[in-house]
PDB file of N, CA and C in Angstrom:
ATOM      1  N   UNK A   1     -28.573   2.346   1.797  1.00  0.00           N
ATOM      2  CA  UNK A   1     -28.266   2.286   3.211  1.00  0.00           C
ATOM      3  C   UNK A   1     -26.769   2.416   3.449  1.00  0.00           C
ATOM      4  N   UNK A   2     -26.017   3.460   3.289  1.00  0.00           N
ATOM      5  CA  UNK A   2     -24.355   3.924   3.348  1.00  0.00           C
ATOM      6  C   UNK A   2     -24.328   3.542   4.982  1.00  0.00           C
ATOM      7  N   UNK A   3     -23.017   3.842   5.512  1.00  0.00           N
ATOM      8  CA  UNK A   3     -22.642   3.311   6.727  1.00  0.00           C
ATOM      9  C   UNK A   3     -23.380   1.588   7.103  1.00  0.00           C
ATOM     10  N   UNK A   4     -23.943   0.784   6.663  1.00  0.00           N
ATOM     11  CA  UNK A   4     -24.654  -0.498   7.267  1.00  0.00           C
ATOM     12  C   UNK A   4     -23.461  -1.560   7.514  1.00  0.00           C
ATOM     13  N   UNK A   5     -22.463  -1.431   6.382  1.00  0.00           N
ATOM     14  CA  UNK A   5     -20.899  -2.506   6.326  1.00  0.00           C
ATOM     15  C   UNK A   5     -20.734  -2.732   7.761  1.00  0.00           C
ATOM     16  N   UNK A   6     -20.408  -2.329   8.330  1.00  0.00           N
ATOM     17  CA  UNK A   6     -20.026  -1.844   9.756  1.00  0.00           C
ATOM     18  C   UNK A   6     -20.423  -1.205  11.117  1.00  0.00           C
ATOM     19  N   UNK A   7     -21.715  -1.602  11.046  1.00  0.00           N
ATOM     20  CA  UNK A   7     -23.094  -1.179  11.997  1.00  0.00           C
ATOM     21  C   UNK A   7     -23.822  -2.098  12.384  1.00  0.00           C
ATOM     22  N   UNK A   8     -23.980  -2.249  13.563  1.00  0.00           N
ATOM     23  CA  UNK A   8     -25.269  -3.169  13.712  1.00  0.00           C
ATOM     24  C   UNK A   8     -26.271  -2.729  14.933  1.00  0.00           C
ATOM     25  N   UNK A   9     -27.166  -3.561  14.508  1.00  0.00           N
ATOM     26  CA  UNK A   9     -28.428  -3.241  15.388  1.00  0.00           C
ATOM     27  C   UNK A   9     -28.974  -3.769  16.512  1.00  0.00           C
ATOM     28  N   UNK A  10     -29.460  -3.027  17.490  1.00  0.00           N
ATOM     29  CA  UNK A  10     -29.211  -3.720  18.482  1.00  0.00           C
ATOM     30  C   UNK A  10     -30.874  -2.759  19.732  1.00  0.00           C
ATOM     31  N   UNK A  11     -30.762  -3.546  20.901  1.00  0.00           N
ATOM     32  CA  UNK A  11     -32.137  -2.562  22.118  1.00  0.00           C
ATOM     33  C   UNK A  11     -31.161  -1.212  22.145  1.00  0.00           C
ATOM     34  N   UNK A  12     -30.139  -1.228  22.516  1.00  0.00           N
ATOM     35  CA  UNK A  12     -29.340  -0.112  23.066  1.00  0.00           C
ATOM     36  C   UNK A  12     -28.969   1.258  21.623  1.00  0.00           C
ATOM     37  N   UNK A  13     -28.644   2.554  22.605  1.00  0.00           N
ATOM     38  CA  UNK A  13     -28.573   3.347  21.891  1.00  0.00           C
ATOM     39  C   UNK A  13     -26.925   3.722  21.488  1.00  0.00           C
ATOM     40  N   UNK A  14     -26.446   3.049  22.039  1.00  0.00           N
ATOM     41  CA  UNK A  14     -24.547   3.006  21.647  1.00  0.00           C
ATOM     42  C   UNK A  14     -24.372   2.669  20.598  1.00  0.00           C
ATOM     43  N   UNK A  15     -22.995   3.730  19.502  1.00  0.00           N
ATOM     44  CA  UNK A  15     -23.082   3.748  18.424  1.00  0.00           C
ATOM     45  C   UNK A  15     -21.744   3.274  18.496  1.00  0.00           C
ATOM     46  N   UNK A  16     -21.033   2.557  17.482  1.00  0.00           N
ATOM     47  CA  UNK A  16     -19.924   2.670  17.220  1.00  0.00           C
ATOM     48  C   UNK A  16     -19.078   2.661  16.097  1.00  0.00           C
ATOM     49  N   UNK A  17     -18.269   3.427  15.334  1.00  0.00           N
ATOM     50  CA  UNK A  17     -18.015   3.125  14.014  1.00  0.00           C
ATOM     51  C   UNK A  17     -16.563   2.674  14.000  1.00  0.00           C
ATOM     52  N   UNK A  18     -15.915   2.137  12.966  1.00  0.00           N
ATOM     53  CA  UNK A  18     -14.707   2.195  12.299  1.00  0.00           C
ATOM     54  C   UNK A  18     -14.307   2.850  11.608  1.00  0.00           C
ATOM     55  N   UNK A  19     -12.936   3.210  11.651  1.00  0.00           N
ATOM     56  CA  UNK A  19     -12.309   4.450  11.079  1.00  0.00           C
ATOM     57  C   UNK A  19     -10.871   3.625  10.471  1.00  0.00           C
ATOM     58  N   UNK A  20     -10.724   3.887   9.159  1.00  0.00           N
ATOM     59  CA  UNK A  20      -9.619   3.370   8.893  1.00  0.00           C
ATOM     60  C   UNK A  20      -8.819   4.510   7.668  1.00  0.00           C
ATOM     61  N   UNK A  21      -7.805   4.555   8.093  1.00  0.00           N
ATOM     62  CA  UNK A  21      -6.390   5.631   7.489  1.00  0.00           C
ATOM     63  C   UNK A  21      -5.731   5.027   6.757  1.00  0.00           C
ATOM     64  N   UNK A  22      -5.970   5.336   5.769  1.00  0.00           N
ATOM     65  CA  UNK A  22      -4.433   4.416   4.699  1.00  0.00           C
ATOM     66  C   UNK A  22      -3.958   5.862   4.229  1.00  0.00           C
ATOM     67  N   UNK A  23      -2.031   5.598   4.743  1.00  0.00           N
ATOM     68  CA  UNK A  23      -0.911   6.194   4.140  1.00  0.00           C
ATOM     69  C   UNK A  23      -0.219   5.450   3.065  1.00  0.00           C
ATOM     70  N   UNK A  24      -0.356   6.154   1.921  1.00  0.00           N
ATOM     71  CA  UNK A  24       0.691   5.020   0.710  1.00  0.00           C
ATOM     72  C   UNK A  24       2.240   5.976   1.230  1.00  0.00           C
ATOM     73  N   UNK A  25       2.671   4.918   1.199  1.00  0.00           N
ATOM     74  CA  UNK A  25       4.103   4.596   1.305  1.00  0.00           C
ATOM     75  C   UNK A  25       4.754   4.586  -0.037  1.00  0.00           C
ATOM     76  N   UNK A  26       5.968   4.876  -1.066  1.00  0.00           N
ATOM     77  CA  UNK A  26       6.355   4.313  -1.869  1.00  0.00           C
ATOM     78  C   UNK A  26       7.935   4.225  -1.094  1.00  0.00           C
ATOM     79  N   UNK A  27       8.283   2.858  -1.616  1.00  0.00           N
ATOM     80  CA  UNK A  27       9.779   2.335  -1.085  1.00  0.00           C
ATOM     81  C   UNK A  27      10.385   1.406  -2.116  1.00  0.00           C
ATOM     82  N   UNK A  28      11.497   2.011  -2.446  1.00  0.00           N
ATOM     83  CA  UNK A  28      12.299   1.668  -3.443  1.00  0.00           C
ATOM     84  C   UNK A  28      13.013   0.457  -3.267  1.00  0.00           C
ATOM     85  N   UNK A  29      13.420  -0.177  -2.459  1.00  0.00           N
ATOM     86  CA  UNK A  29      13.836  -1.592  -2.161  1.00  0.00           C
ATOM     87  C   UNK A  29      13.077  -2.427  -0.537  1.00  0.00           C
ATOM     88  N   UNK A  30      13.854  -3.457  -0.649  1.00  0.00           N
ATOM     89  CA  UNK A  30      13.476  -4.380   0.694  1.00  0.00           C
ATOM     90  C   UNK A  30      13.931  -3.573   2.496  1.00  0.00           C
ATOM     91  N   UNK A  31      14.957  -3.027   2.098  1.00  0.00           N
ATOM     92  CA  UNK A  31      15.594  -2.517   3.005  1.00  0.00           C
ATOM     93  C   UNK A  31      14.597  -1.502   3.562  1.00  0.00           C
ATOM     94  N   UNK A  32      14.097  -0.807   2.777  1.00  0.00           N
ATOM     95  CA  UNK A  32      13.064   0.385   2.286  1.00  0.00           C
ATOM     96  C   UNK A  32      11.565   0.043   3.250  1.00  0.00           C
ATOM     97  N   UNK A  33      11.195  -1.013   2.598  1.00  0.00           N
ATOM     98  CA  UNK A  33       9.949  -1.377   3.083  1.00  0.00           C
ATOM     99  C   UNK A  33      10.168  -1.894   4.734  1.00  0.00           C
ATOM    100  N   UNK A  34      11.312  -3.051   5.396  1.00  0.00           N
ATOM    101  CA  UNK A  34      11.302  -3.154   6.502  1.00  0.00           C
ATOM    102  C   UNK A  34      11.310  -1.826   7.469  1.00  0.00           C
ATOM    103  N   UNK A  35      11.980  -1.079   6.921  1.00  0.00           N
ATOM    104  CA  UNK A  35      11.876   0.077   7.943  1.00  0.00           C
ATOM    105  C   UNK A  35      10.701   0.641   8.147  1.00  0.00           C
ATOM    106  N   UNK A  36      10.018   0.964   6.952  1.00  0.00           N
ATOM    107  CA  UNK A  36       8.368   1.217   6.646  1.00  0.00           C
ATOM    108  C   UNK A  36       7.580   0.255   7.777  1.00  0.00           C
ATOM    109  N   UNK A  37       7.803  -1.179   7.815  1.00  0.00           N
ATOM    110  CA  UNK A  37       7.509  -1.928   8.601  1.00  0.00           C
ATOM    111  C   UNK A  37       7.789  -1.792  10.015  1.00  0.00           C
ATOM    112  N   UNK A  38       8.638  -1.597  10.430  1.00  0.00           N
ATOM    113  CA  UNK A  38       9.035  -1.469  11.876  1.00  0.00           C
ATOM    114  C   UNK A  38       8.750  -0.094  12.551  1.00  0.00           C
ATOM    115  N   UNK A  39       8.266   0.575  11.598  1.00  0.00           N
ATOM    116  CA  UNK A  39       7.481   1.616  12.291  1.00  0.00           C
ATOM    117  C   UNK A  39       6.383   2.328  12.456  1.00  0.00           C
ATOM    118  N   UNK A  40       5.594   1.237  11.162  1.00  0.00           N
ATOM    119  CA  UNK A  40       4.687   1.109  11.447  1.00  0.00           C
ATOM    120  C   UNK A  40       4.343   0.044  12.727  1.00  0.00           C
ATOM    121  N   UNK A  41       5.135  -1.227  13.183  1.00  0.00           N
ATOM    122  CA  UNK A  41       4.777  -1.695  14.322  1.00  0.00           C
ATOM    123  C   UNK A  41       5.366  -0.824  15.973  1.00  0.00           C
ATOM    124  N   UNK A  42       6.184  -0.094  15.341  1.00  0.00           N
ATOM    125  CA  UNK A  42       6.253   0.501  16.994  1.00  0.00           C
ATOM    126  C   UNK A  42       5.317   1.773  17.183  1.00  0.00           C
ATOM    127  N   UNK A  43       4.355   1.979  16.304  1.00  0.00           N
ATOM    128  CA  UNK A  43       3.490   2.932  15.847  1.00  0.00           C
ATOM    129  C   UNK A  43       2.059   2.472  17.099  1.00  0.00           C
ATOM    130  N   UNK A  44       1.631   1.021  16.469  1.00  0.00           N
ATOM    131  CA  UNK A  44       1.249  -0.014  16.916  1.00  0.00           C
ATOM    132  C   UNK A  44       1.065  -0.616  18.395  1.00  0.00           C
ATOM    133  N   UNK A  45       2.170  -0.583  18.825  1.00  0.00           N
ATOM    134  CA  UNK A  45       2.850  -1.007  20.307  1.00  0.00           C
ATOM    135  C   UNK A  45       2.627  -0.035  20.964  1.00  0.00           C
ATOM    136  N   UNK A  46       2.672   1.571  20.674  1.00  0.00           N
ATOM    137  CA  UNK A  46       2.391   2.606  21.520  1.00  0.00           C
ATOM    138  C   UNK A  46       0.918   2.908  21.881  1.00  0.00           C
ATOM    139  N   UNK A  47      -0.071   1.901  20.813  1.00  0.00           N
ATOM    140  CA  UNK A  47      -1.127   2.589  21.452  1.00  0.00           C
ATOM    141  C   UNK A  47      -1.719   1.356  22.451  1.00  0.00           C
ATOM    142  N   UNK A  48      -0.736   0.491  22.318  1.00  0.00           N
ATOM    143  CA  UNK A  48      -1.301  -0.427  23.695  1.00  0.00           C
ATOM    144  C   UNK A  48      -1.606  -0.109  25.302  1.00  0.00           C
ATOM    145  N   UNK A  49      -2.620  -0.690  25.771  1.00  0.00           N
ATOM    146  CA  UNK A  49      -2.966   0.172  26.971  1.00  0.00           C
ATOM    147  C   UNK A  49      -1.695  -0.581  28.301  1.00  0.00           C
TER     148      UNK A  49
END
């Protein structure tokens, strides 16, 4: 039964799935990764309604 993780059942015919994207990043120091960080959160912030 593939797709079930994340499905459920229900009277209604509305489907909905999850979709998830992983980008590897490699970052050579701390400095490295906060920036990685902060844009991934203003990444974040933009798709707020």
């Amino acid at each position: 039964m593939p797709g079930k993780l994340f499905s459920s059942t229900g009277a209604t015919a509305r489907r909905t799935e999850l979709l998830v994207l992983i980008t590897p990043r490699a970052v050579a120091n701390r400095g490295e990764a906060r920036a990685v960080t902060e844009e991934f959160l203003k990444k974040l912030k933009s798709l707020e309604p």
